[in-house]
N, C-alpha and C. Protein backbone atom coordinates (compact mmCIF):
# COMPACT_ATOMS: atom_id res chain seq x y z
N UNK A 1 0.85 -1.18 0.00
CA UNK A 1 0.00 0.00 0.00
C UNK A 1 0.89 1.24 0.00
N UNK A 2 0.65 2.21 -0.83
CA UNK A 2 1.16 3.07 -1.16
C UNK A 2 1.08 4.29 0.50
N UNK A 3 2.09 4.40 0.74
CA UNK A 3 2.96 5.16 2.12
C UNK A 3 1.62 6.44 2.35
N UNK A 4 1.46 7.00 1.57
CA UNK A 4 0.15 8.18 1.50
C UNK A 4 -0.79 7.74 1.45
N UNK A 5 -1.40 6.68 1.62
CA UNK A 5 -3.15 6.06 1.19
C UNK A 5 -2.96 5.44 2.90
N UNK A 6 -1.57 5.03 3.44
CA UNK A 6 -1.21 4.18 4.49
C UNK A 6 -1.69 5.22 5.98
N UNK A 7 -1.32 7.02 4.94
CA UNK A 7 -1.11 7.79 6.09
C UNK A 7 -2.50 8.61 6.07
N UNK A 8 -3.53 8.31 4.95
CA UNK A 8 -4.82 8.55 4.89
C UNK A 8 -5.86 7.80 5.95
N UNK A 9 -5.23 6.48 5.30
CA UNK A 9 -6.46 5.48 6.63
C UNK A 9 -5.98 6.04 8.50
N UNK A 10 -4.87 5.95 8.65
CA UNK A 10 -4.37 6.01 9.78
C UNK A 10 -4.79 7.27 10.47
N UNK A 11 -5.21 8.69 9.42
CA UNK A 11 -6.20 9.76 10.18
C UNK A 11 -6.94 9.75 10.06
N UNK A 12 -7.87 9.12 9.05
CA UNK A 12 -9.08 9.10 8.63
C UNK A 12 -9.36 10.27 8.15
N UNK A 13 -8.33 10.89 7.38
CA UNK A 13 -8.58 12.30 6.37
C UNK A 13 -7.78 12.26 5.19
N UNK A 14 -7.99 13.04 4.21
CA UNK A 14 -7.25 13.25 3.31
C UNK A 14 -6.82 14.47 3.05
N UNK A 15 -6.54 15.34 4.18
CA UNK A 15 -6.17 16.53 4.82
C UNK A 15 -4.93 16.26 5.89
N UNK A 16 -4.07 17.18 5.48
CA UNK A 16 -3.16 16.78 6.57
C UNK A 16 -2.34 18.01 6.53
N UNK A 17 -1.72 18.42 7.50
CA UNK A 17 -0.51 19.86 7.25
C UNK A 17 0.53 19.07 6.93
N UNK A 18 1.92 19.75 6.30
CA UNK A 18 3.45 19.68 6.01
C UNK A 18 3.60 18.27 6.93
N UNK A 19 3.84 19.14 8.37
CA UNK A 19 4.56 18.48 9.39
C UNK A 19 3.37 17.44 10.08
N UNK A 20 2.20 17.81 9.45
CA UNK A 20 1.32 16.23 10.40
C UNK A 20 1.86 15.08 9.66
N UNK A 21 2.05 15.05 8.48
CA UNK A 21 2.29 13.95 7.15
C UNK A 21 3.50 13.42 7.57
N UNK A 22 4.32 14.00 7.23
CA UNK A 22 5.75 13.73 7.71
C UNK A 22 5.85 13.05 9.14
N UNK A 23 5.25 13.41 10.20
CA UNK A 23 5.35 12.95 11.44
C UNK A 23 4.55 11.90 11.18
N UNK A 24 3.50 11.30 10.56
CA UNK A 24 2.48 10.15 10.83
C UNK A 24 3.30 9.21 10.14
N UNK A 25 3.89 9.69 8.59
CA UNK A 25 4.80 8.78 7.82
C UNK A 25 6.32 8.37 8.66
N UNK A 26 6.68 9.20 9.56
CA UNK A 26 8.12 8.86 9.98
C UNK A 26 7.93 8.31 11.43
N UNK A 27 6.92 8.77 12.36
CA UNK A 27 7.11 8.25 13.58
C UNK A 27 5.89 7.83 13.81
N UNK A 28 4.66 7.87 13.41
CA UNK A 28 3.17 6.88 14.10
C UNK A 28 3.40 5.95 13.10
N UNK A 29 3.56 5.57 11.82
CA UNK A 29 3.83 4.86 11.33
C UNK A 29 5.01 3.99 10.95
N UNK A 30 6.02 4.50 11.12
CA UNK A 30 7.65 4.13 10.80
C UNK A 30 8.21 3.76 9.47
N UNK A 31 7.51 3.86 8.51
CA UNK A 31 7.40 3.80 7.55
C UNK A 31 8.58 4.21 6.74
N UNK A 32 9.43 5.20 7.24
CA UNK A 32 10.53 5.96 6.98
C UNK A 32 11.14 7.02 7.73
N UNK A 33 12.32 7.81 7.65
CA UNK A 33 12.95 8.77 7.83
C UNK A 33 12.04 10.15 7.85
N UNK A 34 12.62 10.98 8.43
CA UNK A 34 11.86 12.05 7.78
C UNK A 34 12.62 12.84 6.97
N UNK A 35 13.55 12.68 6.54
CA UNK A 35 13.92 12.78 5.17
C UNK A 35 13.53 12.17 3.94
N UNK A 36 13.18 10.72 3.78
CA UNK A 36 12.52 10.24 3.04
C UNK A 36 11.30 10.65 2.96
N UNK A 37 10.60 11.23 4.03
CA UNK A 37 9.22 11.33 4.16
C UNK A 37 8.88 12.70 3.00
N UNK A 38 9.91 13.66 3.64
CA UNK A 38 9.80 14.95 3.24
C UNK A 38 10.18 14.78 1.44
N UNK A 39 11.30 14.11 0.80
CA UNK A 39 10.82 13.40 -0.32
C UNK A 39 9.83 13.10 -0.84
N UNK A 40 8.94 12.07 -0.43
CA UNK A 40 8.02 11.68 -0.43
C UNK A 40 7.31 12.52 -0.79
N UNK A 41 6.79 13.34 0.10
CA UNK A 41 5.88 13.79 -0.14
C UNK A 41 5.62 15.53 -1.50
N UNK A 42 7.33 15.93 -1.88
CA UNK A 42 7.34 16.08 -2.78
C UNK A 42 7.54 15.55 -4.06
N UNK A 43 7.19 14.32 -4.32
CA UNK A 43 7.44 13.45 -5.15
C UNK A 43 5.94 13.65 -5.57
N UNK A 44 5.00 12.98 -4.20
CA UNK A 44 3.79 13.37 -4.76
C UNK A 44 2.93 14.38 -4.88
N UNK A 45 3.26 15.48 -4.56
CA UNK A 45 3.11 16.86 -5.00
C UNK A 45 3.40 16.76 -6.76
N UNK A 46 4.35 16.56 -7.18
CA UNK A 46 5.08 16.79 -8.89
C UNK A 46 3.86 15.75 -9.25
N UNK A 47 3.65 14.23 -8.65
CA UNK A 47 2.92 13.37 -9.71
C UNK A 47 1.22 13.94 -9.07
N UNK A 48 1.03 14.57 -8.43
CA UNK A 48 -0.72 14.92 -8.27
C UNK A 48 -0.73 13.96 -7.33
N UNK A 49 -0.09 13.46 -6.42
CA UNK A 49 -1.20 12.35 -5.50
C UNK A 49 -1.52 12.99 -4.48
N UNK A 50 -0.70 14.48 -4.23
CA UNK A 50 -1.18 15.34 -3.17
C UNK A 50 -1.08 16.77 -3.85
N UNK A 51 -2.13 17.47 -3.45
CA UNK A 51 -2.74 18.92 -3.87
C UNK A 51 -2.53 19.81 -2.62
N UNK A 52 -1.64 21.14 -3.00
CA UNK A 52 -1.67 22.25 -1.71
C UNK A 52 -2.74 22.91 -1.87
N UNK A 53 -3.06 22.52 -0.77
CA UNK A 53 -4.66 23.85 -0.85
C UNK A 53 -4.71 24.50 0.45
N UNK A 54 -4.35 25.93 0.44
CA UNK A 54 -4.48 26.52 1.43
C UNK A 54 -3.82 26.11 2.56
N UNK A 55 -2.95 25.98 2.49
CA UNK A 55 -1.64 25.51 3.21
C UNK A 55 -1.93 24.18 3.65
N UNK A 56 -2.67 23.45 3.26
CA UNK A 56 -3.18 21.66 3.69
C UNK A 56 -2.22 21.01 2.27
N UNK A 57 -2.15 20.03 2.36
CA UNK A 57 -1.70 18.72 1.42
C UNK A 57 -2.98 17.79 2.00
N UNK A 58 -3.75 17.77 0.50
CA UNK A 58 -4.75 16.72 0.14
C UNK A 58 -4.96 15.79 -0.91
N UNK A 59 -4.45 14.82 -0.32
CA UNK A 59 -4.90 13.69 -1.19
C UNK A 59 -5.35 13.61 -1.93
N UNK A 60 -5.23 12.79 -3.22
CA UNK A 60 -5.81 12.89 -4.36
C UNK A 60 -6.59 11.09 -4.42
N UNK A 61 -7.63 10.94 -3.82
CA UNK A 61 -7.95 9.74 -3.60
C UNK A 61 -7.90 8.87 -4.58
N UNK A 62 -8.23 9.68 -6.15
CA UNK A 62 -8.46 8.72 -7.24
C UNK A 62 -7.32 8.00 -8.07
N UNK A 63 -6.07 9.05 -7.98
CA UNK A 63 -5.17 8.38 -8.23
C UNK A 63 -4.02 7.38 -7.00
N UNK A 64 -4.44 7.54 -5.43
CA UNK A 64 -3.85 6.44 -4.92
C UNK A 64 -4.46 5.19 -5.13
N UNK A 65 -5.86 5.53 -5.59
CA UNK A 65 -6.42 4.09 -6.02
C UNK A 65 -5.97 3.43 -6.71
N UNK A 66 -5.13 4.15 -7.94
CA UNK A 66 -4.52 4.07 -9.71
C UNK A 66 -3.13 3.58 -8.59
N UNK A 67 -2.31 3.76 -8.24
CA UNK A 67 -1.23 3.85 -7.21
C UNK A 67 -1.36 2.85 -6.79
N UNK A 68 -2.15 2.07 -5.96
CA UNK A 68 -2.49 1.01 -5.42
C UNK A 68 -2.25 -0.19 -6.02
N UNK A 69 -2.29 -0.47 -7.50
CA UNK A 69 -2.19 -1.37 -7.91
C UNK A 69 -0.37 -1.60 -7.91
N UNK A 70 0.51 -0.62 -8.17
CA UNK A 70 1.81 -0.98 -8.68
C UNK A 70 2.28 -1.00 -7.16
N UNK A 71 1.60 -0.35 -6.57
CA UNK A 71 2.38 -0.54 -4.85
C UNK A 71 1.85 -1.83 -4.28
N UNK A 72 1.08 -2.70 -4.42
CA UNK A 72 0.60 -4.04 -4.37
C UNK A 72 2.00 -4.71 -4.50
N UNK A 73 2.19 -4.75 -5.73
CA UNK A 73 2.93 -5.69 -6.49
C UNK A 73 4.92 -5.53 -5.61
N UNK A 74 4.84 -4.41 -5.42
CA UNK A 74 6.12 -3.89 -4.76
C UNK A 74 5.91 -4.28 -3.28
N UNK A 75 4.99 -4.10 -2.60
CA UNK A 75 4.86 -5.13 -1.20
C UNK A 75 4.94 -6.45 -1.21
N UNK A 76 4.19 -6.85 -2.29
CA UNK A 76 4.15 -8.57 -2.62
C UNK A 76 5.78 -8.83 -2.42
N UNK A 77 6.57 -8.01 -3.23
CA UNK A 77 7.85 -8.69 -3.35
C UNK A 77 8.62 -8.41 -2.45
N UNK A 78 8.35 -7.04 -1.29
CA UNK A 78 9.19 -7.23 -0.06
C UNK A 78 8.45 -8.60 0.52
N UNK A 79 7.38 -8.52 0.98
CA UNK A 79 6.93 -9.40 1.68
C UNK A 79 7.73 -11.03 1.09
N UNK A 80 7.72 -11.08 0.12
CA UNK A 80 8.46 -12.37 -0.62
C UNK A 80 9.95 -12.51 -0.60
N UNK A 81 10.39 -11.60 -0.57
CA UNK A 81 11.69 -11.27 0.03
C UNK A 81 11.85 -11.64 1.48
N UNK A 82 10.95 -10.97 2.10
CA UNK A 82 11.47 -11.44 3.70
C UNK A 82 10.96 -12.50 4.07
N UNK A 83 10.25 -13.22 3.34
CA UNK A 83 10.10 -14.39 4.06
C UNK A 83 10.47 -15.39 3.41
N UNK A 84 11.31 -15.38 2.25
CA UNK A 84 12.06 -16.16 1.43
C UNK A 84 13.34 -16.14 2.44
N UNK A 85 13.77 -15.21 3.18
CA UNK A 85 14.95 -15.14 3.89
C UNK A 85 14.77 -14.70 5.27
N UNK A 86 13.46 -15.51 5.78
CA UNK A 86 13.39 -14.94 7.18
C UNK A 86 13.81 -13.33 7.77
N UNK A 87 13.68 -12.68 7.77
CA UNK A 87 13.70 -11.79 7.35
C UNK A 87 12.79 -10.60 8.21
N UNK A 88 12.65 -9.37 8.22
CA UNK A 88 11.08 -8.46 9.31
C UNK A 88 11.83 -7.60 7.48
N UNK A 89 10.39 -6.85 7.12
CA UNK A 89 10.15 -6.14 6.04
C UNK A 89 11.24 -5.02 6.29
N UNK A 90 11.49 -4.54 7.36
CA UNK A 90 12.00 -3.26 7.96
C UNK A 90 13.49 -3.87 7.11
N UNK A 91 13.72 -4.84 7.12
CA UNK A 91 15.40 -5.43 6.79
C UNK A 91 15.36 -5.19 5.73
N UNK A 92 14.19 -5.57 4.79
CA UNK A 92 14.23 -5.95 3.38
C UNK A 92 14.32 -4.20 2.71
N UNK A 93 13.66 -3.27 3.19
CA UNK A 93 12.88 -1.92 2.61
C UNK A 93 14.72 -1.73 3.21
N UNK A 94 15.36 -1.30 4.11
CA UNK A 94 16.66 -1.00 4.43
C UNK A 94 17.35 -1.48 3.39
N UNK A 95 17.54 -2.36 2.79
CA UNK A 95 18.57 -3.44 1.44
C UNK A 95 18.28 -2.91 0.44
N UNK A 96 16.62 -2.35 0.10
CA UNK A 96 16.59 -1.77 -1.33
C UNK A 96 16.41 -0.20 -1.00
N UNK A 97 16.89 0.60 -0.01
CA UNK A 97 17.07 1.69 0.34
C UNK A 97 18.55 1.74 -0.13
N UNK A 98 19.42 0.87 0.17
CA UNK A 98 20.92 0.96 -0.10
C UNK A 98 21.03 0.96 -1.26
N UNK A 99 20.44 -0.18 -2.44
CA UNK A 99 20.66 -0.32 -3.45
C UNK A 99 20.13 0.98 -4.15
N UNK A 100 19.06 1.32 -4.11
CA UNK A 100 18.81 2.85 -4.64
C UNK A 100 20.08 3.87 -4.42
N UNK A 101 20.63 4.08 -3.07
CA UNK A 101 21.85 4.83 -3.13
C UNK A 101 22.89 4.06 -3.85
N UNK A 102 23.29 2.72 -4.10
CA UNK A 102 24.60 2.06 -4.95
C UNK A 102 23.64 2.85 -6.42
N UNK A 103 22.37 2.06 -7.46
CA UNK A 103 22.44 2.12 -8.67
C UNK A 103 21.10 3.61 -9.03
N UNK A 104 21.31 4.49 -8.38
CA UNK A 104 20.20 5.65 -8.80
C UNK A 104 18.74 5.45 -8.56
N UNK A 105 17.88 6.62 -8.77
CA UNK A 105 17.03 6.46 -9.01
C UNK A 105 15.75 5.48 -10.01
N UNK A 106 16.18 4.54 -9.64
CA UNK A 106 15.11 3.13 -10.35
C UNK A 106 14.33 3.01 -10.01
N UNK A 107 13.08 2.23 -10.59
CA UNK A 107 11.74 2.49 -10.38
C UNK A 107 11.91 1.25 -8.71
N UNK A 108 11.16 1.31 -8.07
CA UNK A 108 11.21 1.08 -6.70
C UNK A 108 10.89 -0.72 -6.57
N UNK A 109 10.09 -1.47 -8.08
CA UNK A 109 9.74 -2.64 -8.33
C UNK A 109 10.99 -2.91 -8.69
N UNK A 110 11.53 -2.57 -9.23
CA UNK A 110 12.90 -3.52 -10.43
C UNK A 110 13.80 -3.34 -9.12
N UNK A 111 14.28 -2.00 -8.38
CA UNK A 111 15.10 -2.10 -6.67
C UNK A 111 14.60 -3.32 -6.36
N UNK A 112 13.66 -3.49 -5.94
CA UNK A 112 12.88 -4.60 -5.04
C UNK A 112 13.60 -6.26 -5.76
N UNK A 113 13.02 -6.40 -6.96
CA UNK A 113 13.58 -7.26 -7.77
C UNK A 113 15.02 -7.77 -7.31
N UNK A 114 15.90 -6.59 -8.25
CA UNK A 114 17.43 -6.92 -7.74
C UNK A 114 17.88 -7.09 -6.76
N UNK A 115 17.11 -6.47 -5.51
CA UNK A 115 18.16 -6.72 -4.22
C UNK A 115 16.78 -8.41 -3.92
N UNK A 116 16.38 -8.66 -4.35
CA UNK A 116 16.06 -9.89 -3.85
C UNK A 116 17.14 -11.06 -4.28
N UNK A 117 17.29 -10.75 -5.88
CA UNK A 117 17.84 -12.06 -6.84
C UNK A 117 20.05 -11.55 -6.05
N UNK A 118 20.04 -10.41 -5.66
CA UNK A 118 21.66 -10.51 -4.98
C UNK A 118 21.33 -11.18 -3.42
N UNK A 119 20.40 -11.20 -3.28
CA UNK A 119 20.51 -12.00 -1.80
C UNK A 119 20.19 -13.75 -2.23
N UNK A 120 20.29 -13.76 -3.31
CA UNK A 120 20.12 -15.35 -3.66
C UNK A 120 18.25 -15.97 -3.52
N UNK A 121 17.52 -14.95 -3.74
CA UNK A 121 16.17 -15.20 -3.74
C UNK A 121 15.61 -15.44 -5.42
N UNK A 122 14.96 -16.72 -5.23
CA UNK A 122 14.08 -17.08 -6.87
C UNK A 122 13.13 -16.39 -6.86
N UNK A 123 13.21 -14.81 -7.77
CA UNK A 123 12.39 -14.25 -7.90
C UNK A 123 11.96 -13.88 -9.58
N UNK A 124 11.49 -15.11 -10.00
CA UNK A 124 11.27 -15.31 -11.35
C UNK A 124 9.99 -15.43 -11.25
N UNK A 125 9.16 -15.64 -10.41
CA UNK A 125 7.84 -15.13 -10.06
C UNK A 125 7.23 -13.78 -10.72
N UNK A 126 8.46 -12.65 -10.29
CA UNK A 126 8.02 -11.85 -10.38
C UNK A 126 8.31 -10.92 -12.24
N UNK A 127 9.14 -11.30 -13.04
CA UNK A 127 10.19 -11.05 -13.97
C UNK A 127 9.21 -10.68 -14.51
N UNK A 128 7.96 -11.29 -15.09
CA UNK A 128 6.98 -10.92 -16.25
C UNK A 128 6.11 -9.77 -15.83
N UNK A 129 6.01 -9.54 -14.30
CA UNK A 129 5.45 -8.52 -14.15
C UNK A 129 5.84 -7.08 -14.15
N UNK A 130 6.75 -7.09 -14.17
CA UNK A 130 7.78 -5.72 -14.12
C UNK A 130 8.02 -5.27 -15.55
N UNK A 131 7.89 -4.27 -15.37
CA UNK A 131 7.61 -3.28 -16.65
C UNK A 131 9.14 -2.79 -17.38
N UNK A 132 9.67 -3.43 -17.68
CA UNK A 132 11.07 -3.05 -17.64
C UNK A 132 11.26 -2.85 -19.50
């Protein structure tokens, strides 16, 4: 589930200030840094999944729905990851946090991918689904 739809259910709004977002994404949720967070959440500012309105950041419900589907598929494969290698998700999301800093900005499925198949995980499951 996409980190912003995660930090929607968890207030039960799609209203939130700067620093409520960031704090629900980095410390009620743990989800990340708050550097990542603060990323984050201009990331989805540029793609529309959050709208400034009047000094709020609001959700754009229709496209985390659209969102939902490719962030599915990217949990599936931590989750398959960590339990292919015993593993807590927190380990796995840390491994393809690194690999993003070793090979750039890559789409966050194909990260997921590679740092599974360098830890010696059969993830040919997943090969046809990735948009590569």
């Amino acid at each position: 589930m996409h980190p912003i739809k995660r930090a929607v259910e968890y207030k039960g709004s799609l209203e939130f200030t700067r620093s409520e977002l960031v704090g629900i994404l980095a410390f009620s949720l743990r989800l990340m840094d708050v550097k990542a967070a603060k990323e984050l959440i201009a990331k989805a500012l540029e793609e529309g999944l959050l709208e400034e309105r009047d000094g709020l950041l609001v959700a754009n419900e229709a496209l985390l729905v659209e969102e939902g589907v490719e962030e599915d598929l990217f949990n599936e494969m931590v989750s398959y990851i960590a339990e292919s290698l015993g593993w807590g998700r927190e380990e796995v999301l840390e491994g393809i946090k690194a690999m993003r800093e070793r090979y750039g900005d890559l789409d966050e499925k194909v990260l997921a991918y590679l740092f599974g198949m360098s830890e010696g995980v059969d993830m040919s499951r997943f090969k046809d689904l990735l948009e590569i």
